[in-house]
Protein backbone atom coordinates (compact mmCIF):
# COMPACT_ATOMS: atom_id res chain seq x y z
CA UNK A 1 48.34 88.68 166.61
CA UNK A 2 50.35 91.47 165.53
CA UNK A 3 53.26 89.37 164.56
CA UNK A 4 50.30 87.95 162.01
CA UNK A 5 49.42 91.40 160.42
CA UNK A 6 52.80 92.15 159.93
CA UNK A 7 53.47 89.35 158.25
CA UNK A 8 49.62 89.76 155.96
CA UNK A 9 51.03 93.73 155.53
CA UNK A 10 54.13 92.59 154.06
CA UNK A 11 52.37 90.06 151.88
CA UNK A 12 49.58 92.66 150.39
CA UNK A 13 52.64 94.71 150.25
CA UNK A 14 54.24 92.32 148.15
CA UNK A 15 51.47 91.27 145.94
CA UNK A 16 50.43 94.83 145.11
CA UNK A 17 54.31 95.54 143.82
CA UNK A 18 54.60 92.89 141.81
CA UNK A 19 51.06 93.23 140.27
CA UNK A 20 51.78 96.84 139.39
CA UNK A 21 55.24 95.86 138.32
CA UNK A 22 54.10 93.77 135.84
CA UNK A 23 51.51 95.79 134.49
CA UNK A 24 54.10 98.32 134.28
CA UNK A 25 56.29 96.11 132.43
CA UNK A 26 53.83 94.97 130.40
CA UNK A 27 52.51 98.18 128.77
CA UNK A 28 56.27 98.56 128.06
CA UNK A 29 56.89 95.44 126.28
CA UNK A 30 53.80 96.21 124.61
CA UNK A 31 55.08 99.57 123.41
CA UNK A 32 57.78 98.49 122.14
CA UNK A 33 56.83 95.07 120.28
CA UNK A 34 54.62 97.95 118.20
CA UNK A 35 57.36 100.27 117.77
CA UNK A 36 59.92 97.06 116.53
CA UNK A 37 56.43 95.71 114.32
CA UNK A 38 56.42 99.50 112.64
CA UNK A 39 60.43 99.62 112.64
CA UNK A 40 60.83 96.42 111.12
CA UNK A 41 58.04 96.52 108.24
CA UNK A 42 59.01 100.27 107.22
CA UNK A 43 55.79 101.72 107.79
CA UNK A 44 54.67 99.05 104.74
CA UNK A 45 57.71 99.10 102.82
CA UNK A 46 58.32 95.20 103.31
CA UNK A 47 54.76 94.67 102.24
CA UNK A 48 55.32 95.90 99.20
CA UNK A 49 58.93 94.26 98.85
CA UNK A 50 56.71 91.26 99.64
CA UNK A 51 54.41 91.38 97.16
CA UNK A 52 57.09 91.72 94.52
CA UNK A 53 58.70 88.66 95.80
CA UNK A 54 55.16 86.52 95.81
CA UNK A 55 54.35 88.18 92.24
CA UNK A 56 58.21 86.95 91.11
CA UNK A 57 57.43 83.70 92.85
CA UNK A 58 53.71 82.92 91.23
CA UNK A 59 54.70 84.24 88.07
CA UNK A 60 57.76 81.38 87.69
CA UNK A 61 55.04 78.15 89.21
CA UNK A 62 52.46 79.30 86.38
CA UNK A 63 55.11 79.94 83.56
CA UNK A 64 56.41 76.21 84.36
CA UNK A 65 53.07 74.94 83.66
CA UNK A 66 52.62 74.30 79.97
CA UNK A 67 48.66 74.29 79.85
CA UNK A 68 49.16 77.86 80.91
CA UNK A 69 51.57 78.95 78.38
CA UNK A 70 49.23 77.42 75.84
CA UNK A 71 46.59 79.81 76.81
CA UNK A 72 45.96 83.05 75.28
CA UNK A 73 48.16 86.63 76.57
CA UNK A 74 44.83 88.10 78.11
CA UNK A 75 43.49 85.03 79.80
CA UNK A 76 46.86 84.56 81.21
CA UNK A 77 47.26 88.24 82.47
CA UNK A 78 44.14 87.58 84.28
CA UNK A 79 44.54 83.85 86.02
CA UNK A 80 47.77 85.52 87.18
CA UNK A 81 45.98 88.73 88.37
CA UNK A 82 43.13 86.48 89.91
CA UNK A 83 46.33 84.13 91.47
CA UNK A 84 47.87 87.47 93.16
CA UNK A 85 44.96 88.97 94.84
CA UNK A 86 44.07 85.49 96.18
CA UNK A 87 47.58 84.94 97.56
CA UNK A 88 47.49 88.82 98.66
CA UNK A 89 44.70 88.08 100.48
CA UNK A 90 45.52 84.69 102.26
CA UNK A 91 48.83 86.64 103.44
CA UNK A 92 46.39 89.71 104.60
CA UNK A 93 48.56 92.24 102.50
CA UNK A 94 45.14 93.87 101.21
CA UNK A 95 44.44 95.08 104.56
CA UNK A 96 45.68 99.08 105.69
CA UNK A 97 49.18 98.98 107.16
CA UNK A 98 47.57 99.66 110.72
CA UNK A 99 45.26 97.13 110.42
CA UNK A 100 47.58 94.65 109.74
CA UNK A 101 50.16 96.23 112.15
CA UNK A 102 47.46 96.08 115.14
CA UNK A 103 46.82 92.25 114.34
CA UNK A 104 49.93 91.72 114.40
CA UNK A 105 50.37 93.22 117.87
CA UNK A 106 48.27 90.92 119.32
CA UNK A 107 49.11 87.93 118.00
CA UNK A 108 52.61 88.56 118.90
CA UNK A 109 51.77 89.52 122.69
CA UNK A 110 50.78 85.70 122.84
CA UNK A 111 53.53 84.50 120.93
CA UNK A 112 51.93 83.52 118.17
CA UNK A 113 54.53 85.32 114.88
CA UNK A 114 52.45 83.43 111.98
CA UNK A 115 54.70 81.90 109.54
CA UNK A 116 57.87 82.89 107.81
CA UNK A 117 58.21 84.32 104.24
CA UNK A 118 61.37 82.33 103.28
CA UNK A 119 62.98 80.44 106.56
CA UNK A 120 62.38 77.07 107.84
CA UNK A 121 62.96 75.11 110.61
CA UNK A 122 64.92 72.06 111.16
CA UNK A 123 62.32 70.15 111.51
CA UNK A 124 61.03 71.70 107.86
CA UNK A 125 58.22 74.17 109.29
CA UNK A 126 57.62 77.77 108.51
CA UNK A 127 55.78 78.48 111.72
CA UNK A 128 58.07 81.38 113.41
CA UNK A 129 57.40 80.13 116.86
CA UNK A 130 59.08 76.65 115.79
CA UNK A 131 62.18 78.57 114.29
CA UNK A 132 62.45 80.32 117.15
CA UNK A 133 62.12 77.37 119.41
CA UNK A 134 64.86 75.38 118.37
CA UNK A 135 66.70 77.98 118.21
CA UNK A 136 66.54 79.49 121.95
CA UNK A 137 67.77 76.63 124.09
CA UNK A 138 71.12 77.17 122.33
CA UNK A 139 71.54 80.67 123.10
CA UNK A 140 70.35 80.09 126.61
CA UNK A 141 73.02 77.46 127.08
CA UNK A 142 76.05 80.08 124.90
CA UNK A 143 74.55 82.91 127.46
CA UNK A 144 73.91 80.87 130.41
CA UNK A 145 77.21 79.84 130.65
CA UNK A 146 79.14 82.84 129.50
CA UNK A 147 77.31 85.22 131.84
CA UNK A 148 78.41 82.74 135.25
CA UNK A 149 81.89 82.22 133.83
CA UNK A 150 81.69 86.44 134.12
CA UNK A 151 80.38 86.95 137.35
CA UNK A 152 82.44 84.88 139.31
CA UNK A 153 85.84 85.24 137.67
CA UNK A 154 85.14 88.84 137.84
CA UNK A 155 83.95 88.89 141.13
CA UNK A 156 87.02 87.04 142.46
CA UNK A 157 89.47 89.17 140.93
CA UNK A 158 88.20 92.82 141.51
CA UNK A 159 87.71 91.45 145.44
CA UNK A 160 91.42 90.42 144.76
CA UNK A 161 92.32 93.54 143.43
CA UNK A 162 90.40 95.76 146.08
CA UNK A 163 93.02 94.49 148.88
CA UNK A 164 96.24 95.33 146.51
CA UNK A 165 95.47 98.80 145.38
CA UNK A 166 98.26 100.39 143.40
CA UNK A 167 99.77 96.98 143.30
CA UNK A 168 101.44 95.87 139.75
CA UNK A 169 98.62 93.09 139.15
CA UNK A 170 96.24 95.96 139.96
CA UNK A 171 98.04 98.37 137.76
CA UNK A 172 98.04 96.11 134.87
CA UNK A 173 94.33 94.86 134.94
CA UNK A 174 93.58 98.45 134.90
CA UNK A 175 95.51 99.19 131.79
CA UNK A 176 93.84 96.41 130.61
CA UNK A 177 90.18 98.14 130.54
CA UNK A 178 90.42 99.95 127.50
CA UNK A 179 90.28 96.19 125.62
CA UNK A 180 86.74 95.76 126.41
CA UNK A 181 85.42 98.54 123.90
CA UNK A 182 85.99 95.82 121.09
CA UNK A 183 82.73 93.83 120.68
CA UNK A 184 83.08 90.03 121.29
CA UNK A 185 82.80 89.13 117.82
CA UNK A 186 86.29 90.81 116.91
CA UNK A 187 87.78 88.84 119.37
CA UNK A 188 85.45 86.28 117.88
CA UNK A 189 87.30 86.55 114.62
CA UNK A 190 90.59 86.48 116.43
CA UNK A 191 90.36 83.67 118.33
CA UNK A 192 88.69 81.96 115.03
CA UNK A 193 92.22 82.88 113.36
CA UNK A 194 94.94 82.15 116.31
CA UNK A 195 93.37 78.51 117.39
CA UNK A 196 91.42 77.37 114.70
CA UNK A 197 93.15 78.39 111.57
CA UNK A 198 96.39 78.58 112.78
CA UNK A 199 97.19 76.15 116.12
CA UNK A 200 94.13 73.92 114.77
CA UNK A 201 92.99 72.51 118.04
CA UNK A 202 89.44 73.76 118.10
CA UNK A 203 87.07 74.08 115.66
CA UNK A 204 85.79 77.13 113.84
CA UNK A 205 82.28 76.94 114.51
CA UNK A 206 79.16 75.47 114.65
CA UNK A 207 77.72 73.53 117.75
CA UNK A 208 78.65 69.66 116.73
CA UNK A 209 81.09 68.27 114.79
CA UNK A 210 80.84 65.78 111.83
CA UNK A 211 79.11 63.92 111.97
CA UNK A 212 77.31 64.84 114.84
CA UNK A 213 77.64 62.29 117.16
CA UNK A 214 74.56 60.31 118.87
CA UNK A 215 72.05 63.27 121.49
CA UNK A 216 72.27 62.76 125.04
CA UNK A 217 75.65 60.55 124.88
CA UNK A 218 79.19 62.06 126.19
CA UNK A 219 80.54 62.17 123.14
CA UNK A 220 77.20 64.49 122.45
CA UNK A 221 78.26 66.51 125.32
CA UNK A 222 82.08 66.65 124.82
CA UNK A 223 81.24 68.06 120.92
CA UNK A 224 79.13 70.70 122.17
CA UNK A 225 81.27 72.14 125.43
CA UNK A 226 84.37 71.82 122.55
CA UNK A 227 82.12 74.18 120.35
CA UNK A 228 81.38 76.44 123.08
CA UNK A 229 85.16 77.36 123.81
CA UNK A 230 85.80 80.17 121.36
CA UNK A 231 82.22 81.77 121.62
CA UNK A 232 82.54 81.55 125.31
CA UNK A 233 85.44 83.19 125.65
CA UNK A 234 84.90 85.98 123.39
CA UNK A 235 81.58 86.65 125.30
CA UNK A 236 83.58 86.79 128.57
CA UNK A 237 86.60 88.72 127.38
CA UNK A 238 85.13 91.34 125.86
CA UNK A 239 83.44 92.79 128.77
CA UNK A 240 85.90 91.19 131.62
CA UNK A 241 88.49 93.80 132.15
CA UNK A 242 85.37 96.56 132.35
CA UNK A 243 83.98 94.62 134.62
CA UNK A 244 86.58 94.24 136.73
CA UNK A 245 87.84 97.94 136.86
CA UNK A 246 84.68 99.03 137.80
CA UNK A 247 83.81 96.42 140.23
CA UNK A 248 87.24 96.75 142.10
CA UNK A 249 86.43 100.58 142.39
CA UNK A 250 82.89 99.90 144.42
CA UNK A 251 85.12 97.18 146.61
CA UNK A 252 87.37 99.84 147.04
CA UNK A 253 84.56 102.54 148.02
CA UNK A 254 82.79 100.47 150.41
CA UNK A 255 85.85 98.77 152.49
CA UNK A 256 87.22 102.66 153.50
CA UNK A 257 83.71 103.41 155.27
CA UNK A 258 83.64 103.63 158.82
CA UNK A 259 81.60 100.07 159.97
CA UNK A 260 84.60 98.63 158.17
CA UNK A 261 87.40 99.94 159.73
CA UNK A 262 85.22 99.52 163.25
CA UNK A 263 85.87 95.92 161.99
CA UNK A 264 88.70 95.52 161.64
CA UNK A 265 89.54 97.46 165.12
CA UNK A 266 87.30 94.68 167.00
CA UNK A 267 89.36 92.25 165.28
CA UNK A 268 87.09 90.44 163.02
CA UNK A 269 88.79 88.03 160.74
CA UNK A 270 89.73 89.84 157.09
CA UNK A 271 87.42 86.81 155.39
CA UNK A 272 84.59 87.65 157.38
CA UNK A 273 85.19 91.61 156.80
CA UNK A 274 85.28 90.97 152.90
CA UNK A 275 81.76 89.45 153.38
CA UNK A 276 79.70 90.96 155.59
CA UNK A 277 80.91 94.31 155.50
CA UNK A 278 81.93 94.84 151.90
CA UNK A 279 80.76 92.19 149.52
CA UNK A 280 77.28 92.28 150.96
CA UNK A 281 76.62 96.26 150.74
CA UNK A 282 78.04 96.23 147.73
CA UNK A 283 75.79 93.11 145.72
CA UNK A 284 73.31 95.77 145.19
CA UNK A 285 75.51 97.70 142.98
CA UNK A 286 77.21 95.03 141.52
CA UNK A 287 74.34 93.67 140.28
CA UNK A 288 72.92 96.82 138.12
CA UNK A 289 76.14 96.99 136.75
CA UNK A 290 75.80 93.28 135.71
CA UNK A 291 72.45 93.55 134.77
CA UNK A 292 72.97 96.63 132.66
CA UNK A 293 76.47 94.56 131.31
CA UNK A 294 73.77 91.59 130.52
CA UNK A 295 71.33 93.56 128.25
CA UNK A 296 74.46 94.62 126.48
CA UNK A 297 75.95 91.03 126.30
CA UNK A 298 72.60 90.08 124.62
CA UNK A 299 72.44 92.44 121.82
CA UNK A 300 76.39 91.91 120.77
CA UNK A 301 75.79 87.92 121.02
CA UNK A 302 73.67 88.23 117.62
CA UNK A 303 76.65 89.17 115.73
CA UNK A 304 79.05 86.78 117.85
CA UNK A 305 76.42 83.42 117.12
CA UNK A 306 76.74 84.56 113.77
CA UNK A 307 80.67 84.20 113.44
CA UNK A 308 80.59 81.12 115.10
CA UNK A 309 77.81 79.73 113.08
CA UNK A 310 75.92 79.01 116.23
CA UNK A 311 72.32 77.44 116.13
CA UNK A 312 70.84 80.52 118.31
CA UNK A 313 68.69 83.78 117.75
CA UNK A 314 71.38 85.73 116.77
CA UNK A 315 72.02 83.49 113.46
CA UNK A 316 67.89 83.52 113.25
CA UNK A 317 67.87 87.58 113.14
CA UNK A 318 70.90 88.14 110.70
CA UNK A 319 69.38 85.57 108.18
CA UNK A 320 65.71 86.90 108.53
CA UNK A 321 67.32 90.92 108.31
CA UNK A 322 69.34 89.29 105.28
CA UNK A 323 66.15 87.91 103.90
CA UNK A 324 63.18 90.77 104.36
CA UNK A 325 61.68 87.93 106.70
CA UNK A 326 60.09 90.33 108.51
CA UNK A 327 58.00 87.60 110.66
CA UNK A 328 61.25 86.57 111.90
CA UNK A 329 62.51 89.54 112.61
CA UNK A 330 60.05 90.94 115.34
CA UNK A 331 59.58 87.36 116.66
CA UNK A 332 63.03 87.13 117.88
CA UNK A 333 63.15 91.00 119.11
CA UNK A 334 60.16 90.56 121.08
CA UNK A 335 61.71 87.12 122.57
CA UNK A 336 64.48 89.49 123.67
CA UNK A 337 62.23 91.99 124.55
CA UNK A 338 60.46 89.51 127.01
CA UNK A 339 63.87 88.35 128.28
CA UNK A 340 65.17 91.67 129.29
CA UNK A 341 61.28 92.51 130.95
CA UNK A 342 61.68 89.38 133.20
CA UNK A 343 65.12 90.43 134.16
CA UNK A 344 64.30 93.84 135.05
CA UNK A 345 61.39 91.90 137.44
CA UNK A 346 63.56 90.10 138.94
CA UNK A 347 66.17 92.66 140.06
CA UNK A 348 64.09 94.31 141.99
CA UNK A 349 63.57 90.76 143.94
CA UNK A 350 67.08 89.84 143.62
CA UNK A 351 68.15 93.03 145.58
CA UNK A 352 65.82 92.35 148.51
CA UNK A 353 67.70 89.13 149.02
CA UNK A 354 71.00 90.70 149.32
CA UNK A 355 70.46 93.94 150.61
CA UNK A 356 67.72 93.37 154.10
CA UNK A 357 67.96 97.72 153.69
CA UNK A 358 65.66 97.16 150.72
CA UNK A 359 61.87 96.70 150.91
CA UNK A 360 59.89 95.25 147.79
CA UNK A 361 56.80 97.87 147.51
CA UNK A 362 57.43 99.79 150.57
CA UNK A 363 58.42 103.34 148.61
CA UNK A 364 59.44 106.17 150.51
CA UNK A 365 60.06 103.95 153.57
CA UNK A 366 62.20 101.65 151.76
């Protein structure tokens, strides 16, 4: 019996957290879809951009048509006037600036952008949740794959590195650290010059080669991991040595404390020492640090798809900043936006598996 309110304590427990974690992370996404809806339109600025671009645009369809050149300057000043406001109002540009900004808001908290001013998709829509769409999968797979690669190569050597201290490998991955202040898409651009311009034995971007060979075959699948070579590495590079200084120090912290060298005097073997009694207390750590190196990862890759010509959001966001799309442009930052809220959610989650010191929702107890 008390074995089963335990267990229903822990679960209301549980349940109340994550309720009031969401809500809290909610309001926040909220907040800031607003602030990126206000940011990105200018306070109104783009509208008006806009409605230069539509009144450009209108004025070149009617001009083509010869029935209306054949009609008189003032009737022709006033079809295009009439033309305008309708178009103004289909695109709800009449409205106030908050009025418009507020509808916005919620149409974006359910995903739902509207259409774009000047992009398409591939399949020839202007619906922003379709760009987007195709889009995504391929930046999930570029930062799927780059983000493992990280973890584990970096988790292998600082653990190396940890039992060699003031070694020459450790010495030299050390002096290595400074390299990861470059953003991946310089060594984007490097990599681009040294094995595709130069040694050409990879190609210089793009996901698929030409032509693109049949979807779901292994030729398919050989073309894309092929693509992903140079924007994989550059991801992983430049935040590696970082990472591994600074992961190597919290090895190093944790394996002088006392349980560990208690350890080691009962005789425990050194594998099961590196496990239990300094990987394991320090996961916790290790993983805000990775977390925190993610978010960062994510903003840089924008610039880095856009080097490599890669079919993600981060060629999406520099074309729609390139092209006023405004649409675009807080469609693909609230995407992030919603990506970085569900890994913040899950940390908390994530560290309760690791670490059995923490308890989800218990507070000052924890």
């Amino acid at each position: 019996m008390t074995n089963n309110k335990k267990r229903e304590s822990t679960l209301q427990r549980i349940g109340k957290y994550t309720i009031l974690r969401l809500i809290t992370l909610f309001i926040t996404v909220v907040v800031g879809v607003y602030l990126t809806i206000i940011i990105a339109n200018m306070g109104g600025y783009v509208d008006e951009l806009v409605k230069g671009q539509v009144q450009e645009s209108l004025t070149m369809r009617l001009t083509a048509d010869e029935s209306f050149r054949n009609l008189p300057k003032e009737n022709r000043e006033a079809l295009l006037q009439r033309e305008l406001a309708l178009e103004f109002d289909r695109l709800g540009l009449n409205d106030p600036f908050l009025v418009r900004s507020m509808r916005f808001l919620l149409r974006a908290i359910k995903l739902d952008f509207g259409t774009a001013n000047h992009m398409i998709s591939a399949s020839g829509s202007n619906k922003v949740r379709l760009i987007i769409g195709e889009q995504l999968p391929p930046t999930l797979l570029l930062m799927g794959t780059s983000n493992l690669l990280l973890f584990f190569i970096v988790m292998l050597i600082a653990l190396y590195l940890s039992r060699r201290y003031g070694s020459y490998s450790d010495r030299f991955f050390t002096s290595l650290s400074p390299l990861s202040s470059m953003p991946s898409w310089f060594y984007g651009i490097f990599l681009i010059l040294v094995f595709a311009a130069l040694l050409r034995i990879l190609p210089f971007g793009g996901m698929l080669g030409a032509p693109p060979p049949e979807r779901g075959s292994w030729e398919y699948v050989a073309s894309v991991l092929k693509h992903m070579i140079l924007p994989v590495t550059s991801l992983t590079v430049s935040a590696l040595f970082a990472s591994i200084y600074s992961w190597r120090t919290f090895f190093l912290i944790f394996s002088s404390e006392d349980y560990v060298d208690m350890a080691k005097a009962k005789g425990l073997p050194s594998g099961l020492i590196r496990r239990r009694y300094i990987l394991r207390p320090t996961l916790p750590t290790i993983i805000t640090s990775f977390s925190l190196m993610l978010i960062t990862m994510w903003m840089g890759a924008m610039v880095t798809e856009k080097v490599f010509q890669w079919p993600g959001l981060g060629t999406v966001i520099v074309n729609a900043v390139g092209l006023y799309d405004t649409a675009v442009i807080v469609g693909t930052t609230i995407i992030y936006g919603y990506l970085l809220a569900i890994t913040v959610f899950l940390l908390d989650f994530v560290y309760a598996l690791v670490d059995p010191r923490v308890k989800i929702g218990a507070g000052n107890r924890s």
